[in-house]
N, C-alpha and C. Protein backbone atom coordinates (compact mmCIF):
# COMPACT_ATOMS: atom_id res chain seq x y z
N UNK A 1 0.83 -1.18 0.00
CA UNK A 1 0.00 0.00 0.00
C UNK A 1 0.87 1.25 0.00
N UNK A 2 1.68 1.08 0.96
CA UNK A 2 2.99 2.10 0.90
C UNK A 2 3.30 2.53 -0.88
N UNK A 3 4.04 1.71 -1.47
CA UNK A 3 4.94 1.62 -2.24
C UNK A 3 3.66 1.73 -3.33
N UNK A 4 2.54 1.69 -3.75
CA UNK A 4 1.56 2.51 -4.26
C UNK A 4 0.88 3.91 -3.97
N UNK A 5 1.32 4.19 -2.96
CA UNK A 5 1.11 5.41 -2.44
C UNK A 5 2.22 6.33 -3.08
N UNK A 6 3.41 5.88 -2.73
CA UNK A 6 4.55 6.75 -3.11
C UNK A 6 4.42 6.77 -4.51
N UNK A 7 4.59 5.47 -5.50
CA UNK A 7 4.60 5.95 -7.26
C UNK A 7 3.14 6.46 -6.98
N UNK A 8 1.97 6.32 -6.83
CA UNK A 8 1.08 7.80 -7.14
C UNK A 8 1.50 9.28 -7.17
N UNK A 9 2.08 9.36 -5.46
CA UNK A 9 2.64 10.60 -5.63
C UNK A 9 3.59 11.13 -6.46
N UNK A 10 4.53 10.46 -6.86
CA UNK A 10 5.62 10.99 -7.75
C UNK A 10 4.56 10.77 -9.05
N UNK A 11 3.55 10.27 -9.50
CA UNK A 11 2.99 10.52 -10.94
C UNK A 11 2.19 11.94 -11.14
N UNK A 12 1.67 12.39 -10.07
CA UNK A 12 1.32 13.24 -9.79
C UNK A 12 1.96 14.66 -9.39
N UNK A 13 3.12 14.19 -9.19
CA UNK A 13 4.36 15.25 -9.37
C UNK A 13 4.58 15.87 -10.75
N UNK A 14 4.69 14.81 -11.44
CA UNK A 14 5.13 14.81 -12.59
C UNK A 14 4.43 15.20 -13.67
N UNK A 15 3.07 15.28 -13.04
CA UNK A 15 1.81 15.85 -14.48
C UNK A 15 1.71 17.16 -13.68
N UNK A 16 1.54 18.04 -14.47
CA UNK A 16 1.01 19.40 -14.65
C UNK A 16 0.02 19.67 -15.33
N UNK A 17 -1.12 19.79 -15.09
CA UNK A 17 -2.16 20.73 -16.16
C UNK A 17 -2.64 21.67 -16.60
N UNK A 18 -2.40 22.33 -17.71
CA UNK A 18 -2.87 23.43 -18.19
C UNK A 18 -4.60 23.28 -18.46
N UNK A 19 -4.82 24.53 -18.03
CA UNK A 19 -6.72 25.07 -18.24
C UNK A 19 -7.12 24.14 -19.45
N UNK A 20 -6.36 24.27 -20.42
CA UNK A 20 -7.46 23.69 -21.59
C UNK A 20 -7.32 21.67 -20.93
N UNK A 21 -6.43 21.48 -20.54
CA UNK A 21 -6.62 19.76 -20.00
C UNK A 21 -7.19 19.66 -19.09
N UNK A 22 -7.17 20.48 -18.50
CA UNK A 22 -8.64 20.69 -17.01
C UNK A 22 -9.98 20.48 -17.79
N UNK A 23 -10.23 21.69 -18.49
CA UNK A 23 -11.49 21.42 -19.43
C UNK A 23 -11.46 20.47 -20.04
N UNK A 24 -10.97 19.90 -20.59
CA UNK A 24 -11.03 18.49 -21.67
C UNK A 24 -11.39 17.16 -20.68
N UNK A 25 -11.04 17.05 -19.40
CA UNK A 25 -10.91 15.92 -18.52
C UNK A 25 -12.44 16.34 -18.02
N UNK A 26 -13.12 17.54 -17.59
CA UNK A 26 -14.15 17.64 -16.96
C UNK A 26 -14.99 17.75 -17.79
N UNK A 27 -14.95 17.83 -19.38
CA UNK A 27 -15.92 17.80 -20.49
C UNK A 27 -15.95 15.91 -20.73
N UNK A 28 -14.87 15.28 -20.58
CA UNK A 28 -14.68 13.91 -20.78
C UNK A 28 -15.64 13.12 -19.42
N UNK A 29 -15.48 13.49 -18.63
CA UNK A 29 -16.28 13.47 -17.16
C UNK A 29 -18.05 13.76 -17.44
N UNK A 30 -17.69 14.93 -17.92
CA UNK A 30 -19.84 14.79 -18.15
C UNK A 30 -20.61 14.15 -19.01
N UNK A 31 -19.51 14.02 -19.88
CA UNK A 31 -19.58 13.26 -21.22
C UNK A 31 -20.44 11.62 -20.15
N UNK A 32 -19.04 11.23 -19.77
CA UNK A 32 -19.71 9.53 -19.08
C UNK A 32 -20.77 9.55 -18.06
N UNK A 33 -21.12 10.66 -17.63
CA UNK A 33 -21.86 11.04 -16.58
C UNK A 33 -23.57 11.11 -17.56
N UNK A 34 -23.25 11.25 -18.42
CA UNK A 34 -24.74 11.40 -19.24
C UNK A 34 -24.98 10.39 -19.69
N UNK A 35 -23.76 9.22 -20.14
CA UNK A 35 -24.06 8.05 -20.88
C UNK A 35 -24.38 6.79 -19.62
N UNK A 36 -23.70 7.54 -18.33
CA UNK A 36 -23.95 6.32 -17.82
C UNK A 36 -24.94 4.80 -17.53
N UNK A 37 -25.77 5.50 -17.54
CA UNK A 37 -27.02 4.32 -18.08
C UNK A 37 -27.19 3.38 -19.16
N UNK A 38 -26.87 4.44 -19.94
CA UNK A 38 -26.21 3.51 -21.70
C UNK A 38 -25.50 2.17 -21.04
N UNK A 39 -24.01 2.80 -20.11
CA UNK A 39 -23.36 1.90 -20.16
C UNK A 39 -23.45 0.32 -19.55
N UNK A 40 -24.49 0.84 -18.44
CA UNK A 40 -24.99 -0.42 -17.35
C UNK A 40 -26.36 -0.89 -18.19
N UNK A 41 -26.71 -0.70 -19.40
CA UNK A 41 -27.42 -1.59 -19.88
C UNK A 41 -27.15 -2.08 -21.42
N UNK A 42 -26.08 -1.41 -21.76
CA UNK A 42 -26.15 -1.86 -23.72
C UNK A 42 -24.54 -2.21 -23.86
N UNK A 43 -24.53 -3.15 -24.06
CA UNK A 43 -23.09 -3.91 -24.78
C UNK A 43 -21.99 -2.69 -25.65
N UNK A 44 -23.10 -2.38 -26.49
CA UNK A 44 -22.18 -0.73 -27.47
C UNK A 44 -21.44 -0.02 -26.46
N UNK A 45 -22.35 0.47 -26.02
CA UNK A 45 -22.45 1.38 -25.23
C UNK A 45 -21.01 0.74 -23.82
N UNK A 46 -21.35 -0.31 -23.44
CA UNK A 46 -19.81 -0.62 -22.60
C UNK A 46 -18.91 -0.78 -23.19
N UNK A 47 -18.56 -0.98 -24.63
CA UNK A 47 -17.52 -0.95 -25.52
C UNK A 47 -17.17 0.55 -25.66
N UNK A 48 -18.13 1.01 -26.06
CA UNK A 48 -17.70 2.73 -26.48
C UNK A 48 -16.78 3.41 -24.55
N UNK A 49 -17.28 3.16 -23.84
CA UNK A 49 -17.00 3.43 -22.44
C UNK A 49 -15.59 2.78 -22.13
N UNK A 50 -15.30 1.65 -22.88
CA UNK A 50 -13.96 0.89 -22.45
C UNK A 50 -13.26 1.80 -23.31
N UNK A 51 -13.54 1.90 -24.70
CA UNK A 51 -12.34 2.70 -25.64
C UNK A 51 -12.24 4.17 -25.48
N UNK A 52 -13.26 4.79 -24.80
CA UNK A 52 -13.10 6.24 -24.12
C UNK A 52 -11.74 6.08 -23.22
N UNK A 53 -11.63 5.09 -22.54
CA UNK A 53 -11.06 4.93 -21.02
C UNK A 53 -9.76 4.78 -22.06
N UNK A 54 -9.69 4.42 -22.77
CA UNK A 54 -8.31 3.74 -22.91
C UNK A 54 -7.95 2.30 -22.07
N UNK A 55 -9.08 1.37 -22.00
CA UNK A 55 -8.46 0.14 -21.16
C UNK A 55 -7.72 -0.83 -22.39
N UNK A 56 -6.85 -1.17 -21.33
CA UNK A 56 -5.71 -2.39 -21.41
C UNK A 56 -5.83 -3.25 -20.77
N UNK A 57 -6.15 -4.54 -21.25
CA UNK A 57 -6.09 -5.70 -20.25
C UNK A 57 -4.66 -6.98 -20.76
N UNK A 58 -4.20 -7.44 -19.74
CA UNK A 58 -3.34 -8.26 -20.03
C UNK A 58 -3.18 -9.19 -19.08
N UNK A 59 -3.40 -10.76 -19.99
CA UNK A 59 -3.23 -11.77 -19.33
C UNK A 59 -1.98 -12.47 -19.18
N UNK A 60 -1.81 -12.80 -17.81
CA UNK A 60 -0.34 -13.10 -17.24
C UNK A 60 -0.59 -14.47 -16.77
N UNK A 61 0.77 -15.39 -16.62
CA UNK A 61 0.82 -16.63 -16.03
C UNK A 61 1.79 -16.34 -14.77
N UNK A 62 1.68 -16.50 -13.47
CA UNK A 62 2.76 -16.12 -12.91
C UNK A 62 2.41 -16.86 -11.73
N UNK A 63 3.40 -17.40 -11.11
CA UNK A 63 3.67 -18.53 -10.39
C UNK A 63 2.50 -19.73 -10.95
N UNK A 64 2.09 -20.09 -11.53
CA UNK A 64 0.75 -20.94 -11.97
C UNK A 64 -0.34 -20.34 -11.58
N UNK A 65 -0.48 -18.78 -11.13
CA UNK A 65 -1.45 -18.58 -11.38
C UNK A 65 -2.05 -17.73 -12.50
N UNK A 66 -3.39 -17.33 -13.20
CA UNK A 66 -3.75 -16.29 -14.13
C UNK A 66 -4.21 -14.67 -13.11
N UNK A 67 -2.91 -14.14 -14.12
CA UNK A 67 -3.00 -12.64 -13.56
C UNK A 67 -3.70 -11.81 -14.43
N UNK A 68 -4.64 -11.01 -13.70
CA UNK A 68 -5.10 -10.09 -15.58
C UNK A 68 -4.71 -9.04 -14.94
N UNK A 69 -4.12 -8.18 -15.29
CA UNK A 69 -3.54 -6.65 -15.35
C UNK A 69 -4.25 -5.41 -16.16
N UNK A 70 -5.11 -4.79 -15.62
CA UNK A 70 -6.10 -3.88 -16.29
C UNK A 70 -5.18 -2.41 -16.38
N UNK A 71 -4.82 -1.90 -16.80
CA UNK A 71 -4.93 -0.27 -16.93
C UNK A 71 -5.43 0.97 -17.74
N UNK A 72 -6.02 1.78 -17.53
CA UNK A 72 -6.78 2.56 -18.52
C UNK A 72 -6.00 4.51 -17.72
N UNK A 73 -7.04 5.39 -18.17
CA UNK A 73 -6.95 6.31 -18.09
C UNK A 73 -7.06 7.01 -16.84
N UNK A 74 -7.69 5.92 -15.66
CA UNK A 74 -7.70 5.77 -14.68
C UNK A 74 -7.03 5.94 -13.32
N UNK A 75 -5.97 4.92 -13.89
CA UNK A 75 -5.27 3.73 -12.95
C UNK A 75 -5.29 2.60 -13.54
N UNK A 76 -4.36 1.69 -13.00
CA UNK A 76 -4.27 0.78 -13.53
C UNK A 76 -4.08 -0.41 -11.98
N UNK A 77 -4.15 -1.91 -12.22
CA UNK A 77 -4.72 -2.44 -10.88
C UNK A 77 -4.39 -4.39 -11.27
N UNK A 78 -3.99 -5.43 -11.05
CA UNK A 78 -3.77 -6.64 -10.70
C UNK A 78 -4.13 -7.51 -10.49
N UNK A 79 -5.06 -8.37 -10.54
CA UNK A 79 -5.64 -9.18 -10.11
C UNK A 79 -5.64 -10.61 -10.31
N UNK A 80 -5.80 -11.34 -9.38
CA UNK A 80 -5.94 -12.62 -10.41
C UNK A 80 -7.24 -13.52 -10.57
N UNK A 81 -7.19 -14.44 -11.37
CA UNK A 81 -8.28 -14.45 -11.71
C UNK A 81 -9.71 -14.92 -10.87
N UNK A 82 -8.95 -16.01 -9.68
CA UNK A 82 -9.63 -16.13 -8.50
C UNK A 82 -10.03 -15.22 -7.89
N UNK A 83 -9.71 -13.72 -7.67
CA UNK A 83 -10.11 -12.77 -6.87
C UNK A 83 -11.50 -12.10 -8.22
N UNK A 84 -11.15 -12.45 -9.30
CA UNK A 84 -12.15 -11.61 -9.78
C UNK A 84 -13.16 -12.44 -9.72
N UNK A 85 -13.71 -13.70 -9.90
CA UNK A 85 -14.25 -14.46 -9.67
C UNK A 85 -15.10 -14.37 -8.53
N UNK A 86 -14.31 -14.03 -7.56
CA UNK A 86 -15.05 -13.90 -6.10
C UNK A 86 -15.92 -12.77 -6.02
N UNK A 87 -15.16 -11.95 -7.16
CA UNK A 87 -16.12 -10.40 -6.80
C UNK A 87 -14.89 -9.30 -6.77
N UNK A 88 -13.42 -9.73 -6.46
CA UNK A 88 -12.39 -8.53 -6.60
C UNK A 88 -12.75 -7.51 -7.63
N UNK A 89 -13.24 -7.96 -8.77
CA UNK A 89 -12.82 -6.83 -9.61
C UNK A 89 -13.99 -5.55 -8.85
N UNK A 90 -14.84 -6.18 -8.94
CA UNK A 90 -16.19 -5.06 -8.68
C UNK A 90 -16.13 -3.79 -7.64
């Protein structure tokens, strides 16, 4: 938790935003805020929402187990596949 705490902070060091990327992130924000319903009921519509985000998923083998590795525009986050199963991802 530590050692995610700290690379946050230094990523956040490291970005600066100018006014017009402020506006673009909070126009991108109302944007999903209007579709949201779209997205919790129409397949398109959760596709169009994944490729907004920019998600990345990647499947890993590591120690014998399956890791999927999500990152988008977000954050990005680990899991394996037993935890999503259980309900981790949600």
């Amino acid at each position: 938790m530590a050692q995610q705490r700290n690379r946050l902070a230094q990523r956040l060091k490291a970005v600066s935003l100018r006014a017009e990327q402020i506006k673009d992130i909070k126009a991108f924000k109302a944007e999903i805020a209007q579709d949201m319903e779209t997205f919790r009921q129409d397949f398109e519509g959760r596709r169009r929402l994944i490729e907004m985000l920019n998600v990345q998923v990647t499947l890993k083998i590591e120690d014998e187990q399956r890791i999927v590795h999500v990152e988008c525009y977000l954050g990005e986050k680990s899991l394996s596949i037993a935890s999503i199963m259980s309900g981790g991802l949600v």
